[in-house]
C-alpha atoms as a PDB file:
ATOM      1  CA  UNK A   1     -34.145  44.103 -23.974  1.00  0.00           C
ATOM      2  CA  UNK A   2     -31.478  43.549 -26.684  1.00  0.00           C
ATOM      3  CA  UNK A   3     -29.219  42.603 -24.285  1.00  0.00           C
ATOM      4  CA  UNK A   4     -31.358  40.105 -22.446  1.00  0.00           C
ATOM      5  CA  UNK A   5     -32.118  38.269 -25.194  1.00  0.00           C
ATOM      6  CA  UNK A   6     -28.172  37.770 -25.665  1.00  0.00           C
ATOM      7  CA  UNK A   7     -27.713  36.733 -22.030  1.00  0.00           C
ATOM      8  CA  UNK A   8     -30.207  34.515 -21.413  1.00  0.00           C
ATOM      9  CA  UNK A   9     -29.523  32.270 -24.533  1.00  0.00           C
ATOM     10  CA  UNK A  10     -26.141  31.710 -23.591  1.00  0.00           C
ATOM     11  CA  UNK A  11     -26.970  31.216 -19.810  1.00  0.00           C
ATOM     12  CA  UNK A  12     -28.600  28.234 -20.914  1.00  0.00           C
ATOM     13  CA  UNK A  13     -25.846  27.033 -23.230  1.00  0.00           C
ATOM     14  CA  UNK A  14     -23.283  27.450 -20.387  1.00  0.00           C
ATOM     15  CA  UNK A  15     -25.757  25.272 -18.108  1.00  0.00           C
ATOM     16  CA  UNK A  16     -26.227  22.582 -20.829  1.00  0.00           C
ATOM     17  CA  UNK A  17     -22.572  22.269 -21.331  1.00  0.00           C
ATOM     18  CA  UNK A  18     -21.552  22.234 -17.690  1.00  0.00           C
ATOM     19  CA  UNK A  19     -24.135  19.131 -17.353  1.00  0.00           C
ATOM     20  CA  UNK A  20     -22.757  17.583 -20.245  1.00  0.00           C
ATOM     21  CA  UNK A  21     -18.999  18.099 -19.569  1.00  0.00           C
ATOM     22  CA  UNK A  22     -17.466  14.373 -18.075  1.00  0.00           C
ATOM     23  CA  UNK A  23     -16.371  15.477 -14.433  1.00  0.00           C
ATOM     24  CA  UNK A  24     -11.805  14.937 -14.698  1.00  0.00           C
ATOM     25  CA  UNK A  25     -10.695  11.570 -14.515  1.00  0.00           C
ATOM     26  CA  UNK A  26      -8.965  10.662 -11.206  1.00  0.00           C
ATOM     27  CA  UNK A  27      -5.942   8.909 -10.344  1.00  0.00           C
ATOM     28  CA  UNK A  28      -6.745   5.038  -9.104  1.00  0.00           C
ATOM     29  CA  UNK A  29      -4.000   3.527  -6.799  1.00  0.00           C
ATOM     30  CA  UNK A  30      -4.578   0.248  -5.970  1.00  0.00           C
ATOM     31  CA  UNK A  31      -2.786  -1.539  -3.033  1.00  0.00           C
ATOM     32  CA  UNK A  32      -2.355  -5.134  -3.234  1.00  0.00           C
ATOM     33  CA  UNK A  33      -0.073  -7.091  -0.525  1.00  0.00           C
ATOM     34  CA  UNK A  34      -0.491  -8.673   3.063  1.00  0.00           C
ATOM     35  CA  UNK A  35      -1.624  -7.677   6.686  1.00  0.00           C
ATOM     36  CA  UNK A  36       0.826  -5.285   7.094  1.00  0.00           C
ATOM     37  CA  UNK A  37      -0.918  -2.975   4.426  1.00  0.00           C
ATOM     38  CA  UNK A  38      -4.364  -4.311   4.627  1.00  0.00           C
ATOM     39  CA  UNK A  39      -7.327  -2.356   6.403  1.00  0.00           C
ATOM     40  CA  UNK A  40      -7.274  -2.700  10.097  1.00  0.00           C
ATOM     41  CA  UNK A  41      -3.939  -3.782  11.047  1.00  0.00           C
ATOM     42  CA  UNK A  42      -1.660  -2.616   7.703  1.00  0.00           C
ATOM     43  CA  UNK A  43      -0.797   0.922   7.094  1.00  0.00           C
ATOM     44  CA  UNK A  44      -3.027   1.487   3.793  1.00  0.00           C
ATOM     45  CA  UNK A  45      -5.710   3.375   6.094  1.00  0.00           C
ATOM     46  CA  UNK A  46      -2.993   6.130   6.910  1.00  0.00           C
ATOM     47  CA  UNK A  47      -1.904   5.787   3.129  1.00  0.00           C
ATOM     48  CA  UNK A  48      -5.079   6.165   1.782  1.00  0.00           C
ATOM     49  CA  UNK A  49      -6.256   9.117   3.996  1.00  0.00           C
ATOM     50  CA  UNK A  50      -3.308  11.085   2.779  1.00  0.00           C
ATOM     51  CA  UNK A  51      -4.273  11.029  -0.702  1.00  0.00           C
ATOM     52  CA  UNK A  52      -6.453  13.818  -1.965  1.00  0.00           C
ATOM     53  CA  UNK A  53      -9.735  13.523  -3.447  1.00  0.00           C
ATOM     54  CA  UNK A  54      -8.606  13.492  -6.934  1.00  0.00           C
ATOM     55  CA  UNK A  55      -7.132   9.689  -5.786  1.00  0.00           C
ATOM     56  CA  UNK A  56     -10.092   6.540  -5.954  1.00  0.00           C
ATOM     57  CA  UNK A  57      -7.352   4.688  -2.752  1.00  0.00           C
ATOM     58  CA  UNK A  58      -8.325   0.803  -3.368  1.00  0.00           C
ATOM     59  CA  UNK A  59      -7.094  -1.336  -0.503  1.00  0.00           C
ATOM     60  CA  UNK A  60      -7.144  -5.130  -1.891  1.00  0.00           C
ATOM     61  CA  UNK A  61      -4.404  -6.656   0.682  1.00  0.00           C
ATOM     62  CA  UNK A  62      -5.375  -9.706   2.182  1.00  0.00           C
ATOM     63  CA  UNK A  63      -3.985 -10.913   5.621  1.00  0.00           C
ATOM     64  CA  UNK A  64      -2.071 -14.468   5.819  1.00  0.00           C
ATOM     65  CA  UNK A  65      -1.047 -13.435   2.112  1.00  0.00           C
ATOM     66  CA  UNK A  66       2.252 -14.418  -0.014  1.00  0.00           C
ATOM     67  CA  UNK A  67       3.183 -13.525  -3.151  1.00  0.00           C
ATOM     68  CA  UNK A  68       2.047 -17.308  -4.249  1.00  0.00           C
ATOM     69  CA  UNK A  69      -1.138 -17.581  -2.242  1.00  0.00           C
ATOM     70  CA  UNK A  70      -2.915 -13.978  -3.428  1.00  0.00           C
ATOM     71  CA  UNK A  71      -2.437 -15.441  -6.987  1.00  0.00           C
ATOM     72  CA  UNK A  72      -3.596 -18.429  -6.502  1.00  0.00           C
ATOM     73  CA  UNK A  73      -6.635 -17.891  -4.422  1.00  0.00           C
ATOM     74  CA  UNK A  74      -7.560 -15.743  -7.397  1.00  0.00           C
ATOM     75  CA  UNK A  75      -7.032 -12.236  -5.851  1.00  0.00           C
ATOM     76  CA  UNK A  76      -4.890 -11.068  -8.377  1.00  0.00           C
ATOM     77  CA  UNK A  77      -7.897 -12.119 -11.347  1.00  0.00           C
ATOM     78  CA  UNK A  78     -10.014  -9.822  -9.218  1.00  0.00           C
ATOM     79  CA  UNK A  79      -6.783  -6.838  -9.806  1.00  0.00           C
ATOM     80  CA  UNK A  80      -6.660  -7.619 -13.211  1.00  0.00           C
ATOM     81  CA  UNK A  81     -10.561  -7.286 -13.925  1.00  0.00           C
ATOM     82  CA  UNK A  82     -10.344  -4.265 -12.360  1.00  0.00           C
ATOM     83  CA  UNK A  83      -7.338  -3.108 -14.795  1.00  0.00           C
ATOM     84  CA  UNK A  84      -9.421  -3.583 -17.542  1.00  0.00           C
ATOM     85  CA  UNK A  85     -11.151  -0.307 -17.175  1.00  0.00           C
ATOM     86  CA  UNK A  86      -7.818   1.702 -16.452  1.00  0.00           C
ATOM     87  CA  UNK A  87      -9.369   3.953 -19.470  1.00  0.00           C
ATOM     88  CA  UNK A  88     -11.843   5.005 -17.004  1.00  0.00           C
ATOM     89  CA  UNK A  89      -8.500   6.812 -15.129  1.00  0.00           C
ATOM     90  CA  UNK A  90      -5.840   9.589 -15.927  1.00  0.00           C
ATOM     91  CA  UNK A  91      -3.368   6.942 -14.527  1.00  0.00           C
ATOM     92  CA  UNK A  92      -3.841   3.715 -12.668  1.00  0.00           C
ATOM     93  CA  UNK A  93      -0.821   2.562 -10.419  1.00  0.00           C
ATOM     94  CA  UNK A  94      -0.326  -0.657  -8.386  1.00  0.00           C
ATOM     95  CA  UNK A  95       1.344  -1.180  -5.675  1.00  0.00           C
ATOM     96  CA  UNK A  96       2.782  -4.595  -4.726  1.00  0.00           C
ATOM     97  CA  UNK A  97       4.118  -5.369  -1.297  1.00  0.00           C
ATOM     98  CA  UNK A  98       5.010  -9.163   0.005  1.00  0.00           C
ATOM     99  CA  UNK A  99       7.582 -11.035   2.089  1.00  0.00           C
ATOM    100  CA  UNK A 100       5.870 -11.377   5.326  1.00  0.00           C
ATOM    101  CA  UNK A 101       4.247 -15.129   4.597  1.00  0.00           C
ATOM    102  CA  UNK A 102       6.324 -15.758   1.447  1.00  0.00           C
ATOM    103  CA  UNK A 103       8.153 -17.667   4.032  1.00  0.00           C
ATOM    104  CA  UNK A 104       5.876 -19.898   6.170  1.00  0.00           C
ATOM    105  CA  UNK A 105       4.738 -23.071   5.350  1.00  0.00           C
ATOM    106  CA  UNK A 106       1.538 -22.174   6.717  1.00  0.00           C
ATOM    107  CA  UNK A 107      -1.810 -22.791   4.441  1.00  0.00           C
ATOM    108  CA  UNK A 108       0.132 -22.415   1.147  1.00  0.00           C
ATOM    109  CA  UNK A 109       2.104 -19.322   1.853  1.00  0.00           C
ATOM    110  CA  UNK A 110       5.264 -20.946   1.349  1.00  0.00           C
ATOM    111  CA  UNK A 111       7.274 -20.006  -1.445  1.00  0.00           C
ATOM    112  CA  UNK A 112      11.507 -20.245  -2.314  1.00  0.00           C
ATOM    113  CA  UNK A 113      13.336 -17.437  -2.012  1.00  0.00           C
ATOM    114  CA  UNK A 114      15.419 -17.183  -4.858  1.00  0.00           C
ATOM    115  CA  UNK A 115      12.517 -18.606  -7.534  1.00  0.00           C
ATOM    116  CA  UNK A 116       9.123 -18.162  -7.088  1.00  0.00           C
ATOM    117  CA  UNK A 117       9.502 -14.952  -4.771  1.00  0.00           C
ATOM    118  CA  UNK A 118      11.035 -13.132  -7.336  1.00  0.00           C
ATOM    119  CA  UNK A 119       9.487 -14.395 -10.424  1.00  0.00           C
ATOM    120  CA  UNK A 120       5.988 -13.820  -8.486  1.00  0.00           C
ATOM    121  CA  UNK A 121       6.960 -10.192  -8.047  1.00  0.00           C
ATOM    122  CA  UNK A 122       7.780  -9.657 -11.884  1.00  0.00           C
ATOM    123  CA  UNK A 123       4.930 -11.280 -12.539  1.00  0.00           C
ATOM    124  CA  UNK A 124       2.882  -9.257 -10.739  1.00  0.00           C
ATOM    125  CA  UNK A 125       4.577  -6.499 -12.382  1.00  0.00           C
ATOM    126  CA  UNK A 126       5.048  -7.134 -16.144  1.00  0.00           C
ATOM    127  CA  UNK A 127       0.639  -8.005 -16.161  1.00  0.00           C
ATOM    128  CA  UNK A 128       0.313  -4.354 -14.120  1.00  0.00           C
ATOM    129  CA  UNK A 129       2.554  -3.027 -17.030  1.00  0.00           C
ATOM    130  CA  UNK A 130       0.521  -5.085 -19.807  1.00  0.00           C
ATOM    131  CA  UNK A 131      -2.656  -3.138 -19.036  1.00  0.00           C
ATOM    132  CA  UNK A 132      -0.740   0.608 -18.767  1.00  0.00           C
ATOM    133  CA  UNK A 133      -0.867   0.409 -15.102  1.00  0.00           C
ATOM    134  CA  UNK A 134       1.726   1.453 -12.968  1.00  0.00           C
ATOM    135  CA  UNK A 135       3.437  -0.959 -11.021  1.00  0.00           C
ATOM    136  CA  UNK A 136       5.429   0.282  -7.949  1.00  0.00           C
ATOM    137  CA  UNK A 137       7.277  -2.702  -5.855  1.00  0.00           C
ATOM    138  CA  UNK A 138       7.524  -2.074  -2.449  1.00  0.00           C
ATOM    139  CA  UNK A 139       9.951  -3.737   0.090  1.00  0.00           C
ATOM    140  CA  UNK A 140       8.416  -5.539   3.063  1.00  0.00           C
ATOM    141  CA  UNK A 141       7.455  -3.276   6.215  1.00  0.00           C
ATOM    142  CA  UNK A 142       9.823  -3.994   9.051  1.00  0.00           C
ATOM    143  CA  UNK A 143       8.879  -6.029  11.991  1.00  0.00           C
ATOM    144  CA  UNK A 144       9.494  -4.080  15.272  1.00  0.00           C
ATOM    145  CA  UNK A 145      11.123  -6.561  17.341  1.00  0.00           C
ATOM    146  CA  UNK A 146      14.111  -5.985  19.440  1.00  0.00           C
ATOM    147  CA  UNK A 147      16.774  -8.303  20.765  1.00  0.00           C
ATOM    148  CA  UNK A 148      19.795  -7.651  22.823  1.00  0.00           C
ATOM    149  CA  UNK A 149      19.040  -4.468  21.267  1.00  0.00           C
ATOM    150  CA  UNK A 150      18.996  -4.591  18.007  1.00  0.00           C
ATOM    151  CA  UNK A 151      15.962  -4.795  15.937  1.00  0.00           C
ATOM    152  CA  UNK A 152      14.870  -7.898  14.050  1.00  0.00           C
ATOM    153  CA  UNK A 153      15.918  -7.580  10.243  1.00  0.00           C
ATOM    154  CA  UNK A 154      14.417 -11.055   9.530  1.00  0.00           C
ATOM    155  CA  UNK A 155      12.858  -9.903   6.125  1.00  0.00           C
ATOM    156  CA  UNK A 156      15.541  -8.263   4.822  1.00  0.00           C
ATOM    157  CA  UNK A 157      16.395 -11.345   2.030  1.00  0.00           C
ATOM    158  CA  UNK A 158      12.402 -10.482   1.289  1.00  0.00           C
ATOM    159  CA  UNK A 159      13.496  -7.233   0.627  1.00  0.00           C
ATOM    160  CA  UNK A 160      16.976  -8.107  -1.232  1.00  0.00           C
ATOM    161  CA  UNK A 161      15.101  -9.725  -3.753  1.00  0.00           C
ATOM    162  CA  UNK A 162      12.173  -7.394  -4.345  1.00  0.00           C
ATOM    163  CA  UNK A 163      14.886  -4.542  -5.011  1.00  0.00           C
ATOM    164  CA  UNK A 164      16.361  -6.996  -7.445  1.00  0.00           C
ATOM    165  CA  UNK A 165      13.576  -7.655  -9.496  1.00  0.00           C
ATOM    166  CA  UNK A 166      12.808  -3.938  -9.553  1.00  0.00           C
ATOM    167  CA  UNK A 167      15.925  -3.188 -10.835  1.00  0.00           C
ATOM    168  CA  UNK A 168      16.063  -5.792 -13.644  1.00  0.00           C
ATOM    169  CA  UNK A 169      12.537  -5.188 -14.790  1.00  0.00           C
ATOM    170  CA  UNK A 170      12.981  -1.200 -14.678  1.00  0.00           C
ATOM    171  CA  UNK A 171       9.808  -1.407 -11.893  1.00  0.00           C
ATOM    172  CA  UNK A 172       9.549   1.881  -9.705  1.00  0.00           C
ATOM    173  CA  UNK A 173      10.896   0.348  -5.922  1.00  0.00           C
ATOM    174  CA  UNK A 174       9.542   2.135  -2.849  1.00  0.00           C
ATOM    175  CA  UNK A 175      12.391   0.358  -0.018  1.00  0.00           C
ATOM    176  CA  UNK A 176       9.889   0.656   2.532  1.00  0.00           C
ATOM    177  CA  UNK A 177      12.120  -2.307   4.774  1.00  0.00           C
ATOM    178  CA  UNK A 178      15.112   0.066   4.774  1.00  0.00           C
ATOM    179  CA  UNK A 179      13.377   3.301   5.435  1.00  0.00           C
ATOM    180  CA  UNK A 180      11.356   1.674   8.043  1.00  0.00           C
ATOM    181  CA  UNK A 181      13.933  -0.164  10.067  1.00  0.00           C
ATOM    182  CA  UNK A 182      15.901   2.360  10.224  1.00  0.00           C
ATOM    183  CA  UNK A 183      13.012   4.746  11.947  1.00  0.00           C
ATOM    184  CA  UNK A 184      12.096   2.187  13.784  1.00  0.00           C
ATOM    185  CA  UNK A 185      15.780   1.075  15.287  1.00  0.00           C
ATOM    186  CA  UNK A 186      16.067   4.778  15.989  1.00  0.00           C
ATOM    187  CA  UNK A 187      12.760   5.069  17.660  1.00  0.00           C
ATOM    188  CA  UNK A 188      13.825   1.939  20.020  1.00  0.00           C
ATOM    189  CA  UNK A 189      11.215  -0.603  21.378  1.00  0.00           C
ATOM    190  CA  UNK A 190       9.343   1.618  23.577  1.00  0.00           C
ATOM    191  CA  UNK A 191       7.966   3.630  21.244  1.00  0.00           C
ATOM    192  CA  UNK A 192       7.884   1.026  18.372  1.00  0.00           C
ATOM    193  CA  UNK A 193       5.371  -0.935  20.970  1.00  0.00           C
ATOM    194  CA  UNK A 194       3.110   2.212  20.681  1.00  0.00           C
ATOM    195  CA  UNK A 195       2.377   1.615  16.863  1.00  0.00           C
ATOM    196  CA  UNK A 196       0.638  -2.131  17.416  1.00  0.00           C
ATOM    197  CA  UNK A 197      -3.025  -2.544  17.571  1.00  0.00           C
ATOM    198  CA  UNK A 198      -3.169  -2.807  21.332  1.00  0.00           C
ATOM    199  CA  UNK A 199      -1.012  -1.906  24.168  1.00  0.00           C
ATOM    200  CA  UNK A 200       1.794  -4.377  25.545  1.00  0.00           C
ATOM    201  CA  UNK A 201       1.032  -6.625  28.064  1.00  0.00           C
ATOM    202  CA  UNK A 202       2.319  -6.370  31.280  1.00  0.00           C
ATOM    203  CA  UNK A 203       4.390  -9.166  32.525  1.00  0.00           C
ATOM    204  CA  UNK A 204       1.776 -11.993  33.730  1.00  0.00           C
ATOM    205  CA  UNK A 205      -0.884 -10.524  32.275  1.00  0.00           C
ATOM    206  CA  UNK A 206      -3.447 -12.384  30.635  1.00  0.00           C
ATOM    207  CA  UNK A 207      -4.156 -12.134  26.917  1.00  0.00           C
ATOM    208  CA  UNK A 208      -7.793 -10.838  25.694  1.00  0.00           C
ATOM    209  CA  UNK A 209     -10.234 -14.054  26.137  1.00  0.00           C
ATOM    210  CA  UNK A 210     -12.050 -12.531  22.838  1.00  0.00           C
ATOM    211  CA  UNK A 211     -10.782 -14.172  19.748  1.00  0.00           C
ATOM    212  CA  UNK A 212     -11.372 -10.973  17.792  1.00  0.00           C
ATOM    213  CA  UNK A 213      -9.899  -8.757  20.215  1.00  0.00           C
ATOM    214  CA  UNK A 214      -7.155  -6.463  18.976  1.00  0.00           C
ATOM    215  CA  UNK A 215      -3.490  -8.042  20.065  1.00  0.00           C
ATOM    216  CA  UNK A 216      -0.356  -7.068  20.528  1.00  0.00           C
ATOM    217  CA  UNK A 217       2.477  -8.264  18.292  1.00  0.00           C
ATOM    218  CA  UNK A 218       5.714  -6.889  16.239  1.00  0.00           C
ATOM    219  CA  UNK A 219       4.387  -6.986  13.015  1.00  0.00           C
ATOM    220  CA  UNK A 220       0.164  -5.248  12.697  1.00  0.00           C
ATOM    221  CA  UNK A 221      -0.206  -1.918  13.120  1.00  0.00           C
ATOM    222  CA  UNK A 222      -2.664   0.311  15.327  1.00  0.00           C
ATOM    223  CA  UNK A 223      -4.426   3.748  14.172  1.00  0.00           C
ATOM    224  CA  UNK A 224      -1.021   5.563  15.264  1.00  0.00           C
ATOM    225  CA  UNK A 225       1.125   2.885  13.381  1.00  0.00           C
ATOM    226  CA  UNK A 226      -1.484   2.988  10.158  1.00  0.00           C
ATOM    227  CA  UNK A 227      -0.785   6.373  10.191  1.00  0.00           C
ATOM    228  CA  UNK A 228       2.999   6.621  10.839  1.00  0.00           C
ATOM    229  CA  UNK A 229       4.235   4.367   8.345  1.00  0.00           C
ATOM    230  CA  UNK A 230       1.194   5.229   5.840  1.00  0.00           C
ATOM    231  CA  UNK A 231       2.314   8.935   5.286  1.00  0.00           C
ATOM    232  CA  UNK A 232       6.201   6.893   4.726  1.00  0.00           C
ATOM    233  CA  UNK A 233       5.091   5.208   2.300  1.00  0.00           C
ATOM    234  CA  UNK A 234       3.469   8.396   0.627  1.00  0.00           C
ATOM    235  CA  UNK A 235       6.411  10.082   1.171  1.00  0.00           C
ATOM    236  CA  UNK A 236       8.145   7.583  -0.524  1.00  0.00           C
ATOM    237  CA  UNK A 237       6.147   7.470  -3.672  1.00  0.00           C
ATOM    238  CA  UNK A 238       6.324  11.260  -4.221  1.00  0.00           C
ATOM    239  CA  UNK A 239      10.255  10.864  -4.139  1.00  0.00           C
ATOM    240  CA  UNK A 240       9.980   7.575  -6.661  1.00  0.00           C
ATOM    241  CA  UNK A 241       6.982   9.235  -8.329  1.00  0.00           C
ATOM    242  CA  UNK A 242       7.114  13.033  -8.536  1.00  0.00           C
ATOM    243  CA  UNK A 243       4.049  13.150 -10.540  1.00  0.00           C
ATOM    244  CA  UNK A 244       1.652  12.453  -7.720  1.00  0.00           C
ATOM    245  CA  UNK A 245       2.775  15.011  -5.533  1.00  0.00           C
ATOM    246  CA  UNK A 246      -0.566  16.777  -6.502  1.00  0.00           C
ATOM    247  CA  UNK A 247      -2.200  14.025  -5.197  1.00  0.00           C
ATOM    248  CA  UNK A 248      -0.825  13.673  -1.502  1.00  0.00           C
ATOM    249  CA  UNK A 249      -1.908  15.841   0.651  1.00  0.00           C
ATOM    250  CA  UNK A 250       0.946  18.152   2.313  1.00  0.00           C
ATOM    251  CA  UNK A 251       2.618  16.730   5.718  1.00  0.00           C
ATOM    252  CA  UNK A 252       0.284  18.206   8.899  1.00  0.00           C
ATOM    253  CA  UNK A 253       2.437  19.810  11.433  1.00  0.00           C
END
């Protein structure tokens, strides 16, 4: 009887201070860039899936995005708002990833090279730093395209710079352009084709007549792309970031 009445007392204290005990913080990641990392035809899906469930993955790429437009259509407010509550994390990191439109003149995209490109990216980086996030730059993702044999390295001045500004602003730099083009180059163009959203047309064969019909091209990925160059990029933050490894889940064989 003594006994019980010692157990059962602190039974219930245990309960009450299981229900009262705050469940661990997670880790946030938050992914902010163009199509090539955006849900549906960017590789943040594969990224995403490979983090554990200690990770809240947060996909905010936009398609048709440069490093001017996402700012000034207000996307990055929308980060920032969101960085206000970084308290509510162990850690929050951000990942930044443009080049791909920083070039056209399309729709605003446009924006020079050796100004705004870079001063966008440490901008983007010294606000991620002003909260106590943690910024990661990340070089553009290759475009797959071949000629006489050679793969297109088009965005590699995209690339240049973003290492740049890493470097003189002491920003973690994932060089996702270099690792990339050099799998794909070695994979060749067969194989690259495999990682779009749909397969290569035959010669003389008609495009999809539905407008929202998945396409090939050289730059969006497929499922199998998503997933290729998503677990890259996670292998590439546990090297620049050996903190997370934790949080990635192991490489499936």
């Amino acid at each position: 009887m003594r006994l019980r009445l010692i157990v059962v007392p602190l039974l219930i204290a245990l309960a009450a201070f299981a229900q009262t005990t705050p469940a661990p913080k997670k880790i946030r990641i938050l992914l902010v860039g163009d199509s090539t990392m955006q849900p549906k035809s960017g590789y943040g899906p594969g990224f995403c899936a490979d983090m554990t469930s200690d990770v809240e993955c947060v996909n905010a790429a936009r398609g048709g995005r440069s490093s001017g437009s996402y700012r000034n259509e207000g996307l990055w407010d929308k980060i920032m708002e969101q960085l206000s509550h970084n308290a509510d994390y162990k850690a929050t990191y951000v990942l930044v990833q443009f080049g791909h439109n920083d070039g056209s003149h399309k729709d605003g995209r446009y924006t020079d090279l050796k100004t705004e490109f870079p001063a966008n990216m440490k901008r983007y980086a010294e606000e991620a730093k002003s909260t106590g996030a943690i910024p990661v730059l990340i070089t553009p993702l290759t475009r797959r395209q071949f000629k006489d044999g050679k793969l297109d390295r088009g965005l590699e001045p995209w690339a240049e710079e973003t290492r740049q500004v890493a470097k003189e602003s002491d920003t973690t730099l994932l060089d996702l352009f270099a690792v990339s083009a050099a799998a794909v180059e070695k994979m060749g163009p067969d194989e690259a084709d495999k990682l779009a959203q749909a397969p290569k047309p035959a010669p003389g064969e008609a495009p999809p007549t539905d407008p929202n019909a998945p396409k090939f091209d050289y730059t969006h990925l497929g499922a199998k792309g998503s997933e290729y160059f998503g677990r890259m990029v996670a292998d590439l933050l546990v090297k620049a970031r050996p903190e997370l490894k934790p949080y990635i889940k192991p490489m499936q064989n």
